[in-house]
PDB file of N, CA and C in Angstrom:
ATOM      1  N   UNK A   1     -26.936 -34.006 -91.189  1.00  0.00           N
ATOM      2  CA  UNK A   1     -27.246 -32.850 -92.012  1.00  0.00           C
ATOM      3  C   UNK A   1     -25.947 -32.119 -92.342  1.00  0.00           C
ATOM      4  N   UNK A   2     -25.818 -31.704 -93.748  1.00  0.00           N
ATOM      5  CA  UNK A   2     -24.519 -31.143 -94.451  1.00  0.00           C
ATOM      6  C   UNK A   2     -25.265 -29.754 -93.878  1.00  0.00           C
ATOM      7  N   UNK A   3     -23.539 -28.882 -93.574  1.00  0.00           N
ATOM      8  CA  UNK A   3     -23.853 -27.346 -93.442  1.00  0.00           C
ATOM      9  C   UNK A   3     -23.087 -27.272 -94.778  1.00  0.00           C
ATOM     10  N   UNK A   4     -23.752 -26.090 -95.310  1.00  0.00           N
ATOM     11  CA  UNK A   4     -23.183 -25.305 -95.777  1.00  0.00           C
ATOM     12  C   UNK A   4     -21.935 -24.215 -95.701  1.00  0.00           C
ATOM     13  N   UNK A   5     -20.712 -24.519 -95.933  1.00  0.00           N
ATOM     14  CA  UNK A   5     -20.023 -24.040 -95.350  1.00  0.00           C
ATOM     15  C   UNK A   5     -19.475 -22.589 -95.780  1.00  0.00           C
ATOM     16  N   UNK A   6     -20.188 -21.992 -96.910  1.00  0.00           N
ATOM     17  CA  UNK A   6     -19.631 -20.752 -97.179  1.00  0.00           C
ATOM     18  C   UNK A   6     -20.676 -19.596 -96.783  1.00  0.00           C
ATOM     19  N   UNK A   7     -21.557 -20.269 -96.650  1.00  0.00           N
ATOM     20  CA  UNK A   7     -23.048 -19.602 -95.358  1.00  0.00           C
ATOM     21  C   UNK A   7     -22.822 -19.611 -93.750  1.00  0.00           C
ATOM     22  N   UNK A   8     -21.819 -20.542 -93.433  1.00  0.00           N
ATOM     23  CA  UNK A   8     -21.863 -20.573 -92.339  1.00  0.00           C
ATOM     24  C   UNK A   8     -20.524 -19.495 -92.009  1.00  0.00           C
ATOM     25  N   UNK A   9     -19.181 -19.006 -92.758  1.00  0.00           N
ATOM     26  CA  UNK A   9     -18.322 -18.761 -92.686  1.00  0.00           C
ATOM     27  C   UNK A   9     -18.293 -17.544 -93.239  1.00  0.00           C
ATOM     28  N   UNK A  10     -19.296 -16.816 -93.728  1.00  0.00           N
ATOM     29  CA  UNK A  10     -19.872 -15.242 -94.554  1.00  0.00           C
ATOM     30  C   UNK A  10     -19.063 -14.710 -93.794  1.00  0.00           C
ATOM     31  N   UNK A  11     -19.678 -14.604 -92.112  1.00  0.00           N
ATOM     32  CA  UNK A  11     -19.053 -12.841 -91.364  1.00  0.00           C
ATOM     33  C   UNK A  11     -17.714 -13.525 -90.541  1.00  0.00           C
ATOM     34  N   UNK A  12     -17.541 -15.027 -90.713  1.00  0.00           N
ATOM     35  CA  UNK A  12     -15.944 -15.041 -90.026  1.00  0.00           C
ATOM     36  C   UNK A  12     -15.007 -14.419 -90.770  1.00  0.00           C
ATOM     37  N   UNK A  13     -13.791 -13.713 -89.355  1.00  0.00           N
ATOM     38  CA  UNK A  13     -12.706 -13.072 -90.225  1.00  0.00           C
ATOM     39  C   UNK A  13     -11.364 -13.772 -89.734  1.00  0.00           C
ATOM     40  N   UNK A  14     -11.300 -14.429 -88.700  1.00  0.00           N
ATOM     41  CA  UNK A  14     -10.141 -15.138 -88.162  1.00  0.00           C
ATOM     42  C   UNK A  14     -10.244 -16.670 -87.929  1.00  0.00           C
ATOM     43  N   UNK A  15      -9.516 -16.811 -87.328  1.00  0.00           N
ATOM     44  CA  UNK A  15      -9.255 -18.179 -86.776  1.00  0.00           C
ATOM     45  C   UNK A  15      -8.720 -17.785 -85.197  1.00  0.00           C
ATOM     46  N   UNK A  16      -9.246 -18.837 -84.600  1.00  0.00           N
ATOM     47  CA  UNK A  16      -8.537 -18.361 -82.883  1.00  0.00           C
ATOM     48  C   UNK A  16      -8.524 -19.605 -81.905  1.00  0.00           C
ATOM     49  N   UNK A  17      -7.893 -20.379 -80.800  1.00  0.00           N
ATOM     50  CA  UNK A  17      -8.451 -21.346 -79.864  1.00  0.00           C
ATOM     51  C   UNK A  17      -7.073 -20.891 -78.583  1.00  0.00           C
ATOM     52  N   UNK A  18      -7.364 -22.197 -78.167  1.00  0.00           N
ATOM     53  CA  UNK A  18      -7.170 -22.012 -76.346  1.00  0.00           C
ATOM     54  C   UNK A  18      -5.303 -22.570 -76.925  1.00  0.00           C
ATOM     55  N   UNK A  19      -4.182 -21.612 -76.332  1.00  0.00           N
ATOM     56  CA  UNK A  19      -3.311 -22.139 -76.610  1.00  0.00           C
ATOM     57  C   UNK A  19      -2.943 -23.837 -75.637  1.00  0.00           C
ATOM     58  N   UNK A  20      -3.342 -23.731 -74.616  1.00  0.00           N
ATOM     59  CA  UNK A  20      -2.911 -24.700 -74.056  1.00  0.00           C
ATOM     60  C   UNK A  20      -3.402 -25.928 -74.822  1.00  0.00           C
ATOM     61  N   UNK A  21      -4.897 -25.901 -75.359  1.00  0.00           N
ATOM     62  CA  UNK A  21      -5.664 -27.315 -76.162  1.00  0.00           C
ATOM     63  C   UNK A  21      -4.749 -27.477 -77.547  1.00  0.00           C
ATOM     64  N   UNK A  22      -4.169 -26.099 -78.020  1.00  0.00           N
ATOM     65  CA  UNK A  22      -3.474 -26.217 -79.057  1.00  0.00           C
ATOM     66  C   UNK A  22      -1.919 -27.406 -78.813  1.00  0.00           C
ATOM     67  N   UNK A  23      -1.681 -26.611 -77.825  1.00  0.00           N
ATOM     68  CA  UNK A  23      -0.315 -27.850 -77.460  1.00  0.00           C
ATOM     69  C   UNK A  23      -0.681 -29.317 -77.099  1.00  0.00           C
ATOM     70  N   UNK A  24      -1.505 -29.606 -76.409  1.00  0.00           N
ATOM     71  CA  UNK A  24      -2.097 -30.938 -76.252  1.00  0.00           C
ATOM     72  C   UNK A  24      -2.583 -31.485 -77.450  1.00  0.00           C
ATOM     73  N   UNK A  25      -3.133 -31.114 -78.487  1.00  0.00           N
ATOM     74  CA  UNK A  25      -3.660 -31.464 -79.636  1.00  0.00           C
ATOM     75  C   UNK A  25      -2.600 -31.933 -80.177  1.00  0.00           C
ATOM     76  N   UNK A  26      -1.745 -30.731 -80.732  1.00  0.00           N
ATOM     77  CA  UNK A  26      -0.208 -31.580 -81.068  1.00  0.00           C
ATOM     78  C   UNK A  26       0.376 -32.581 -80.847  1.00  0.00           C
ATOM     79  N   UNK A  27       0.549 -32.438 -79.575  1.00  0.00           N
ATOM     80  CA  UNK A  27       1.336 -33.786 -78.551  1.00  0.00           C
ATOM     81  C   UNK A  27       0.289 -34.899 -78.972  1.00  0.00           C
ATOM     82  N   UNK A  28      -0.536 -34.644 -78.913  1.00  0.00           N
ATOM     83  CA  UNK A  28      -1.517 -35.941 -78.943  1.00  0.00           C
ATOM     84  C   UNK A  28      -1.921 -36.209 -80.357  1.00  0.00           C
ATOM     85  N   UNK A  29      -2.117 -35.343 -81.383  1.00  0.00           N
ATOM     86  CA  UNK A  29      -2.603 -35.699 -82.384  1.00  0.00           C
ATOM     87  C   UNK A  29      -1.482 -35.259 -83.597  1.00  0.00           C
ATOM     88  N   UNK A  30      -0.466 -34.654 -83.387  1.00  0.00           N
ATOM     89  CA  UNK A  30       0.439 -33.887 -84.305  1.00  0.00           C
ATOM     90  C   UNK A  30      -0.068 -33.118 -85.049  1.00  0.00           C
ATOM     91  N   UNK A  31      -1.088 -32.436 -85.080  1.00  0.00           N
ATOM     92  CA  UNK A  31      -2.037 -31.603 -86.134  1.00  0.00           C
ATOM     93  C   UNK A  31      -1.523 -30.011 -85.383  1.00  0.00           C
ATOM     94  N   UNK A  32      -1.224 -28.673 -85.694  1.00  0.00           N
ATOM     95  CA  UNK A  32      -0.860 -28.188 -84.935  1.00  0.00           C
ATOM     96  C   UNK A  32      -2.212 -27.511 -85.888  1.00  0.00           C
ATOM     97  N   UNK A  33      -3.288 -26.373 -85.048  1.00  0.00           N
ATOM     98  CA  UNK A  33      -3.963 -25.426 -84.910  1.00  0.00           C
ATOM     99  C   UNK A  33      -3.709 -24.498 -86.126  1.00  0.00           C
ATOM    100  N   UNK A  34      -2.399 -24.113 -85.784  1.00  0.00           N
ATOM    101  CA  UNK A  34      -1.533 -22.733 -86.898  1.00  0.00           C
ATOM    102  C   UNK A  34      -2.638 -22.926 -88.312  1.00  0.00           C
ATOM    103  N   UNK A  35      -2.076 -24.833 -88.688  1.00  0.00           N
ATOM    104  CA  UNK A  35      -2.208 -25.401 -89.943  1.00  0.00           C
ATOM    105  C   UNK A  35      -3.452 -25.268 -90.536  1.00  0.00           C
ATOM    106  N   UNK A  36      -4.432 -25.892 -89.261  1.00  0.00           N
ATOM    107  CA  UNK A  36      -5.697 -26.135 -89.474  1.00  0.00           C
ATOM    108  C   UNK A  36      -6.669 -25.249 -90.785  1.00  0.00           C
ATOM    109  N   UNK A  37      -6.145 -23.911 -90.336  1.00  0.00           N
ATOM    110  CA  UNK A  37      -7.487 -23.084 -91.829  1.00  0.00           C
ATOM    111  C   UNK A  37      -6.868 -23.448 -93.175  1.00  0.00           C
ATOM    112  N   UNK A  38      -5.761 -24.219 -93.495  1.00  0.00           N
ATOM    113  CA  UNK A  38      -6.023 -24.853 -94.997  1.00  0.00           C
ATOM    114  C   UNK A  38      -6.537 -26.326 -95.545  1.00  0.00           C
ATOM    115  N   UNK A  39      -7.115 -26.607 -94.464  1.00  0.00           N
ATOM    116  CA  UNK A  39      -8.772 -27.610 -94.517  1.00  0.00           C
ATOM    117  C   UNK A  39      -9.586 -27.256 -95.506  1.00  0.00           C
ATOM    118  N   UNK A  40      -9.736 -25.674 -95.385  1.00  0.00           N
ATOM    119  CA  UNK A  40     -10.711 -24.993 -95.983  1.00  0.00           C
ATOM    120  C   UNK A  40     -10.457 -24.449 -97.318  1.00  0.00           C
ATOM    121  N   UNK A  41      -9.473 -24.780 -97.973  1.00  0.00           N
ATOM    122  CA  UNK A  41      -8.835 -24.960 -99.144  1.00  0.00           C
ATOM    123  C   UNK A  41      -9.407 -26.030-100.190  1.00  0.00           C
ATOM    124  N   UNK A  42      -9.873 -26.651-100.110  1.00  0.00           N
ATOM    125  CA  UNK A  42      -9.867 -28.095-100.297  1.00  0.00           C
ATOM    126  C   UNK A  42     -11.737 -28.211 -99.889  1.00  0.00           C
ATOM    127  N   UNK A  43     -11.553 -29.441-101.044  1.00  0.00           N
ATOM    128  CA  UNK A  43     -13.391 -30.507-100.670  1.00  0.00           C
ATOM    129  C   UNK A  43     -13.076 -30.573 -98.870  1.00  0.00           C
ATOM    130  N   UNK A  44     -14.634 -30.486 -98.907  1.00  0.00           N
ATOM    131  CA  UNK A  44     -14.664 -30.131 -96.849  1.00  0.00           C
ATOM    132  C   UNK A  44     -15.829 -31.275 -96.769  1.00  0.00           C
ATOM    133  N   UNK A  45     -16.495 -31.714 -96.183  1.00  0.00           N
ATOM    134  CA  UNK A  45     -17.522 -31.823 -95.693  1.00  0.00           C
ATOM    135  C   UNK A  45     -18.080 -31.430 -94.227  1.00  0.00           C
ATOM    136  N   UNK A  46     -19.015 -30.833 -93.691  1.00  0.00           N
ATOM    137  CA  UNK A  46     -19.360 -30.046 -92.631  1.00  0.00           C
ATOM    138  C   UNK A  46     -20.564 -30.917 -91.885  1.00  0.00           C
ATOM    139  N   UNK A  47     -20.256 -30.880 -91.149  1.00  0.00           N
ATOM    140  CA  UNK A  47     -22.043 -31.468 -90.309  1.00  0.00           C
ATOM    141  C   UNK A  47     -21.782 -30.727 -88.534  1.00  0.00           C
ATOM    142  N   UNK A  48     -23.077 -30.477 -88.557  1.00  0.00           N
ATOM    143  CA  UNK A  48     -22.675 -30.079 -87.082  1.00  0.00           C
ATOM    144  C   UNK A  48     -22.766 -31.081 -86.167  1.00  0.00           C
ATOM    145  N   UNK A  49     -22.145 -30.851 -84.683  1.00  0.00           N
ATOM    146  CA  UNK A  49     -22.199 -31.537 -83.728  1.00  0.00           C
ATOM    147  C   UNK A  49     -22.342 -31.113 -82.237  1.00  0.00           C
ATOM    148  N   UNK A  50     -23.032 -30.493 -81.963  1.00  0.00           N
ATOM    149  CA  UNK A  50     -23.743 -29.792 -80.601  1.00  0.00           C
ATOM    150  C   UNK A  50     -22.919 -30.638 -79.209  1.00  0.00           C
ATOM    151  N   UNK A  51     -22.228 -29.902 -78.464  1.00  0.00           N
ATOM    152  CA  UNK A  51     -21.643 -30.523 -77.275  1.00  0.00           C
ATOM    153  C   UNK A  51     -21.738 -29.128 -76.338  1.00  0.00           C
ATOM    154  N   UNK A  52     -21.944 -30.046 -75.424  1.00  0.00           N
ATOM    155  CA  UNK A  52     -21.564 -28.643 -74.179  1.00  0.00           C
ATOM    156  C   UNK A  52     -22.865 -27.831 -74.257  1.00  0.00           C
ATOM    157  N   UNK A  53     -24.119 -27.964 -74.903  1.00  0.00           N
ATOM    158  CA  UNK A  53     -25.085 -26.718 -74.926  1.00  0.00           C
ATOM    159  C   UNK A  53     -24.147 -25.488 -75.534  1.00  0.00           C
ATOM    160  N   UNK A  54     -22.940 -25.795 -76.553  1.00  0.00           N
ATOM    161  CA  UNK A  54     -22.688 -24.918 -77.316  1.00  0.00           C
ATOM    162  C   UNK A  54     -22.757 -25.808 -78.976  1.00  0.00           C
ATOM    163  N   UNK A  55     -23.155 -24.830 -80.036  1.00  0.00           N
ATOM    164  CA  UNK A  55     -23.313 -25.209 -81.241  1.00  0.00           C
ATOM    165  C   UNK A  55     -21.760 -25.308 -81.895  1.00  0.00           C
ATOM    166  N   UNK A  56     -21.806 -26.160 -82.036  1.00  0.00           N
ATOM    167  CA  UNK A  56     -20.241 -27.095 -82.750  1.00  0.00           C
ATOM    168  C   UNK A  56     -20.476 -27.837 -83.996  1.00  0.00           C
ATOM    169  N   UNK A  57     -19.704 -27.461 -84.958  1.00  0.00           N
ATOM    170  CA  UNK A  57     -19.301 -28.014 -85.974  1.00  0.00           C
ATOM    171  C   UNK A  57     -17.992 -29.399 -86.303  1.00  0.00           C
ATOM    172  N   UNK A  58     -18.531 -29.934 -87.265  1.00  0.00           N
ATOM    173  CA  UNK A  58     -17.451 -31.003 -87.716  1.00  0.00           C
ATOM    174  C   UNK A  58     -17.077 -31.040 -88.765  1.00  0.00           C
ATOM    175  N   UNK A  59     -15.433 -30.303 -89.750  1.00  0.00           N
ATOM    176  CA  UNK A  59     -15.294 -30.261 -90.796  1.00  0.00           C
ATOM    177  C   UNK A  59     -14.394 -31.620 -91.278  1.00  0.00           C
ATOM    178  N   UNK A  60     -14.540 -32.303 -92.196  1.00  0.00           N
ATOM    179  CA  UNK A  60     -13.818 -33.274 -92.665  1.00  0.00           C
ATOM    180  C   UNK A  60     -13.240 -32.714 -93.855  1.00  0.00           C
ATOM    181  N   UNK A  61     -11.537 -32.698 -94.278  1.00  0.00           N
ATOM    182  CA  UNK A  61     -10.867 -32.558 -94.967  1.00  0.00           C
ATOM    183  C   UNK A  61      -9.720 -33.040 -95.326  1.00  0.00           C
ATOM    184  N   UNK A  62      -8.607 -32.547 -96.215  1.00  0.00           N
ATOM    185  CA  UNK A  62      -7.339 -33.054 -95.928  1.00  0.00           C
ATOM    186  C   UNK A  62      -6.693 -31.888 -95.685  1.00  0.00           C
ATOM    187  N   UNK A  63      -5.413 -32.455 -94.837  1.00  0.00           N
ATOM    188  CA  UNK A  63      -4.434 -31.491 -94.440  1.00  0.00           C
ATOM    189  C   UNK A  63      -3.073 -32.320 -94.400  1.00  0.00           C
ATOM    190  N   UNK A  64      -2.319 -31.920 -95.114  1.00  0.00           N
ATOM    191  CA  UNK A  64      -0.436 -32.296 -95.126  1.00  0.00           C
ATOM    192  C   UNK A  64      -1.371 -34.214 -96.236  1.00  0.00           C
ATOM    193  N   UNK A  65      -1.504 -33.831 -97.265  1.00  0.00           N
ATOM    194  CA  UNK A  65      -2.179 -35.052 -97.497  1.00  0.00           C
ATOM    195  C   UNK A  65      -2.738 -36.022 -96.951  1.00  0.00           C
ATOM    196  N   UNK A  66      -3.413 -35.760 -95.770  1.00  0.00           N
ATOM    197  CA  UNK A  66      -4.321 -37.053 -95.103  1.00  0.00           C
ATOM    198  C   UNK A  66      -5.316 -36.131 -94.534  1.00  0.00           C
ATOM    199  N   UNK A  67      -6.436 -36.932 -94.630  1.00  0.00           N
ATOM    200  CA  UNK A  67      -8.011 -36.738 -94.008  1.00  0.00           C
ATOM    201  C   UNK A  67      -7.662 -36.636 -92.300  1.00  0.00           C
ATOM    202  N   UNK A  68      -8.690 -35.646 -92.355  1.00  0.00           N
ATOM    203  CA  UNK A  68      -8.907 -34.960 -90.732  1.00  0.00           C
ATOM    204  C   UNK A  68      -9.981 -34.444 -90.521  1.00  0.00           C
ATOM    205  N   UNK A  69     -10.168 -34.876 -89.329  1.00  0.00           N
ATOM    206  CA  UNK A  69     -11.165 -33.940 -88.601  1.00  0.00           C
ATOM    207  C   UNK A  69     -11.295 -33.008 -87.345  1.00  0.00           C
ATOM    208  N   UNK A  70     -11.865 -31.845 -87.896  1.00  0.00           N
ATOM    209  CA  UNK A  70     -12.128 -30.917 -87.429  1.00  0.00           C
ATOM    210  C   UNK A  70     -12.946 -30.381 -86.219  1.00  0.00           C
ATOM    211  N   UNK A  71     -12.920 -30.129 -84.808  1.00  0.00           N
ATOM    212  CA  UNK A  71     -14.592 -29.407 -84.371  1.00  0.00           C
ATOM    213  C   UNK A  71     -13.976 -28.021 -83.874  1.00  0.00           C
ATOM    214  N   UNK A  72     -15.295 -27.210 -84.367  1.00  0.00           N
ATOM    215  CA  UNK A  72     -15.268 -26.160 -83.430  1.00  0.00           C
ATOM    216  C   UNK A  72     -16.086 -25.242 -83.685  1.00  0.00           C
ATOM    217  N   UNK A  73     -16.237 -23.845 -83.301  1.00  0.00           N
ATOM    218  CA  UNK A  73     -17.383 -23.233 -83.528  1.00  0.00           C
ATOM    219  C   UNK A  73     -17.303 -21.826 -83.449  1.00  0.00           C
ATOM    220  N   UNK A  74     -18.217 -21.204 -83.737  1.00  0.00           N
ATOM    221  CA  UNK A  74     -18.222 -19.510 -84.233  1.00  0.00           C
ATOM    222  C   UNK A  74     -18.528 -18.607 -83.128  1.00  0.00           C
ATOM    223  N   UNK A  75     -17.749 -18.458 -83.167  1.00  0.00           N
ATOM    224  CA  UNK A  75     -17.732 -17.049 -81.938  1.00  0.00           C
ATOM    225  C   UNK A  75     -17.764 -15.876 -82.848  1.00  0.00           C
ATOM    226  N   UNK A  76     -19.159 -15.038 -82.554  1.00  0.00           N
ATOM    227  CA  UNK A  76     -19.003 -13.800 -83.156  1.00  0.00           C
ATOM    228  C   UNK A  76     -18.194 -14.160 -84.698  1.00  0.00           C
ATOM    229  N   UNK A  77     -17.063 -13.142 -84.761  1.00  0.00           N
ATOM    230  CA  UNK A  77     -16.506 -13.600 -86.022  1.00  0.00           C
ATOM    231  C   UNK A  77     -15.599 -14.357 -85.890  1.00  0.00           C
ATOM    232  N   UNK A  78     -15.427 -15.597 -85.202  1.00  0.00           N
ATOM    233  CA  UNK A  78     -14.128 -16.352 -85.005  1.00  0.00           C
ATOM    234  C   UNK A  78     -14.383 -17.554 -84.883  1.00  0.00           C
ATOM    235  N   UNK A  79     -13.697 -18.466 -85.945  1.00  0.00           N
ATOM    236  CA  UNK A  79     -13.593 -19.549 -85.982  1.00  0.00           C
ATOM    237  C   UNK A  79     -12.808 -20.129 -85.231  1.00  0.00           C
ATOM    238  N   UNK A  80     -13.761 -20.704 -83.790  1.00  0.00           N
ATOM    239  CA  UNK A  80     -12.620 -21.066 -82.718  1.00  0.00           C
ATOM    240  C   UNK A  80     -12.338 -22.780 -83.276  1.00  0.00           C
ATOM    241  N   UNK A  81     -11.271 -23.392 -82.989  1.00  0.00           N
ATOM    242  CA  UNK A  81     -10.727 -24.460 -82.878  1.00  0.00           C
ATOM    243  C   UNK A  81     -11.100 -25.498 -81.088  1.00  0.00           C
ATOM    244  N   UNK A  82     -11.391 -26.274 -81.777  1.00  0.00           N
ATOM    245  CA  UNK A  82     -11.169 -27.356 -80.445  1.00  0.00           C
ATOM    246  C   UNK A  82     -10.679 -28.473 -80.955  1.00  0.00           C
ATOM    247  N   UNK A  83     -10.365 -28.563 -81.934  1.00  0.00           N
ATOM    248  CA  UNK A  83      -9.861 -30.217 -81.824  1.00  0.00           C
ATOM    249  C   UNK A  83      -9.206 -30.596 -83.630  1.00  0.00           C
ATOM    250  N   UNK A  84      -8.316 -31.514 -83.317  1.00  0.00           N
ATOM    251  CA  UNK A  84      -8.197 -31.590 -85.041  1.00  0.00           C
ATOM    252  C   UNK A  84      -7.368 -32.986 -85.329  1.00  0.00           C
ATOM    253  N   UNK A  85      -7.726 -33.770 -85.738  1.00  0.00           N
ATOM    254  CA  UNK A  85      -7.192 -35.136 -85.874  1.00  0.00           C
ATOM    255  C   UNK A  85      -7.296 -35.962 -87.082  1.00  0.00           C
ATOM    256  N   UNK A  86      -6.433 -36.474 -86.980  1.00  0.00           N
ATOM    257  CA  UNK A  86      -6.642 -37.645 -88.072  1.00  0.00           C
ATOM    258  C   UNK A  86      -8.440 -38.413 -88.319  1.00  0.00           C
ATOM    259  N   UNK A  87      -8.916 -38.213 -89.359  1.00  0.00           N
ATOM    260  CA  UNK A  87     -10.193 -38.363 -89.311  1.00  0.00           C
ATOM    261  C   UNK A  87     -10.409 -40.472 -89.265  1.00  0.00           C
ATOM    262  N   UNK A  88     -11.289 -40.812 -88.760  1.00  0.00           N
ATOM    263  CA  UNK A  88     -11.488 -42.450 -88.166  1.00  0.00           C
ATOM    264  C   UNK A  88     -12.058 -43.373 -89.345  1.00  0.00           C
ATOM    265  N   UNK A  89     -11.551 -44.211 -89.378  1.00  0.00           N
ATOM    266  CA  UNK A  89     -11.878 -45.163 -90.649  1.00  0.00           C
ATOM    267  C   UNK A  89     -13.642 -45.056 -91.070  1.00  0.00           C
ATOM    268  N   UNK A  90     -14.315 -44.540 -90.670  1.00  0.00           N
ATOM    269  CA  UNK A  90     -15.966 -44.372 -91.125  1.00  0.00           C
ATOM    270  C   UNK A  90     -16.058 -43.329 -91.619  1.00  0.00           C
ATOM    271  N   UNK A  91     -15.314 -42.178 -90.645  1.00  0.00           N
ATOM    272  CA  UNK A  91     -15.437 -40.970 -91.146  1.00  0.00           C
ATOM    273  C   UNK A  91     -14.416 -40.618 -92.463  1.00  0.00           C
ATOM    274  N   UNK A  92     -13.349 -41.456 -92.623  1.00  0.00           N
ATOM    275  CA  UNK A  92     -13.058 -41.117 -94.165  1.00  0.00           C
ATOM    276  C   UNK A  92     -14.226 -41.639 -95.088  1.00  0.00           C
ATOM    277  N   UNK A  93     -14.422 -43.262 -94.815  1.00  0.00           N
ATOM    278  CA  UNK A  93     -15.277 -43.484 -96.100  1.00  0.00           C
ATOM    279  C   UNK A  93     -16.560 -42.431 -96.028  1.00  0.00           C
ATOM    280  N   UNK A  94     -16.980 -41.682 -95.484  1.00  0.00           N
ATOM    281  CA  UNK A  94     -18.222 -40.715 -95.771  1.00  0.00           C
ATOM    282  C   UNK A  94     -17.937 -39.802 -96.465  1.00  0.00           C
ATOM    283  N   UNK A  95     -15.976 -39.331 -96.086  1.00  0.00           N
ATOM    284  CA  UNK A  95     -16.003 -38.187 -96.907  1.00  0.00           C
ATOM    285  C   UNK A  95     -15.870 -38.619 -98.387  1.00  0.00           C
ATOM    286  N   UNK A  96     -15.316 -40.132 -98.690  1.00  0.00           N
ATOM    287  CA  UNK A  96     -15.147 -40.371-100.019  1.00  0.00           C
ATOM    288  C   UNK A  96     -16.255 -40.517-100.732  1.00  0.00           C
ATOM    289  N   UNK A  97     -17.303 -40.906 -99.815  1.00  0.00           N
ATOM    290  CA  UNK A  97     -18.516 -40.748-100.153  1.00  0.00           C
ATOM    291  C   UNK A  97     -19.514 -39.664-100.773  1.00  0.00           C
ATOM    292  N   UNK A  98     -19.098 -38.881 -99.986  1.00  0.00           N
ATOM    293  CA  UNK A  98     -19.808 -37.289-100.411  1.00  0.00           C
ATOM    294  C   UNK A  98     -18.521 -37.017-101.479  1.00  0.00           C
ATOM    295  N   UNK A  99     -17.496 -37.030-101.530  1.00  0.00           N
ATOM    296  CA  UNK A  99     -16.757 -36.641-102.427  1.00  0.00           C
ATOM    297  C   UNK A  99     -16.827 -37.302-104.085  1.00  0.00           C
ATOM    298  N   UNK A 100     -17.633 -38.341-104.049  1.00  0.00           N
ATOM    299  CA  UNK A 100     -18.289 -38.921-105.197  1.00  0.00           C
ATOM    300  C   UNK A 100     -19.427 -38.481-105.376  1.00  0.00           C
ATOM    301  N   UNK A 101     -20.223 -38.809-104.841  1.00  0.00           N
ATOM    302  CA  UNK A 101     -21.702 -37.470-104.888  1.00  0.00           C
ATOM    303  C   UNK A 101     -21.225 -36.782-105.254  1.00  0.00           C
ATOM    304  N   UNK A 102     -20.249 -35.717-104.812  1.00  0.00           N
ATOM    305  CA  UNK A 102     -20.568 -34.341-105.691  1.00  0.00           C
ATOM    306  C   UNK A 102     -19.710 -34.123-107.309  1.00  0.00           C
ATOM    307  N   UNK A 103     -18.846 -35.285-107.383  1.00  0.00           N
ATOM    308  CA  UNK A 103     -18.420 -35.337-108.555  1.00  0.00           C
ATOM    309  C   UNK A 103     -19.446 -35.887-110.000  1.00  0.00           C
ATOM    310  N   UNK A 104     -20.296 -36.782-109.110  1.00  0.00           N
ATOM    311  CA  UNK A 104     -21.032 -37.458-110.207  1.00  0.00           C
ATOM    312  C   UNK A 104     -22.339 -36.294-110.491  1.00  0.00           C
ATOM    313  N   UNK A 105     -22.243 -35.197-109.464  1.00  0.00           N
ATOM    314  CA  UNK A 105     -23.609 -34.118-109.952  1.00  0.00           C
ATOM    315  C   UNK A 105     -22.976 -33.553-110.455  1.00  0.00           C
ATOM    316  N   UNK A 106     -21.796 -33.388-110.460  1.00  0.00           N
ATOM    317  CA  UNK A 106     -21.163 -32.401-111.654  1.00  0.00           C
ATOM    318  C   UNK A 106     -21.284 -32.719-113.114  1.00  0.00           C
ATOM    319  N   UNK A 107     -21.310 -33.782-113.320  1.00  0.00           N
ATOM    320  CA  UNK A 107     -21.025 -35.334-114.320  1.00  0.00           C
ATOM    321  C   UNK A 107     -22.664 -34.575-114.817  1.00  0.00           C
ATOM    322  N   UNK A 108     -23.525 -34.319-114.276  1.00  0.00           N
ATOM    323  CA  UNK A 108     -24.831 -34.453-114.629  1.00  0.00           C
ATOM    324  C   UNK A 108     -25.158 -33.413-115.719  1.00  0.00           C
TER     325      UNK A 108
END
């Protein structure tokens, strides 16, 4: 299921996460946190993904020209970060996927 992402993002006003996951993310994925909110610049695709008995999101985008993915979730007004990586050979073709869908309803 697609979220809606400008419904889901109405009363967020920041961006925020755990500095230490931020440095490990880096090291491990080179994506640094800072970067992450200009995902949201750009075609997204959103689906949620529930972990932990907390409600979590999954944004697919590009960032520094390559597809990534996103999780994390809304605190009050804060778009916390947990994770951000190079998005996995399935999960690009979905986003190219939805990214044709919505070109060809435009087309309509």
């Amino acid at each position: 299921m697609a979220e809606d992402l400008q419904k889901l993002f109405a009363q967020v006003r920041g961006f925020d996460w755990n500095a230490r996951k931020r440095e490990i993310n880096l090291r491990e994925h080179k994506i640094d946190f800072a970067d992450v909110k200009g995902i949201f610049d750009g075609y997204t695709f959103v689906r949620r993904s529930d972990r932990h008995g907390e409600i979590r999101y999954q944004v697919f985008g590009y960032l520094h020209d390559r597809e990534v993915a996103v999780a994390f979730t809304i605190r009050g007004k804060v778009c916390w970060l947990i994770s951000a990586r190079r998005a996995r050979r399935d999960e690009r073709q979905k986003f190219y996927q939805g990214l044709a869908r919505r070109s060809s309803a435009r087309e309509d």
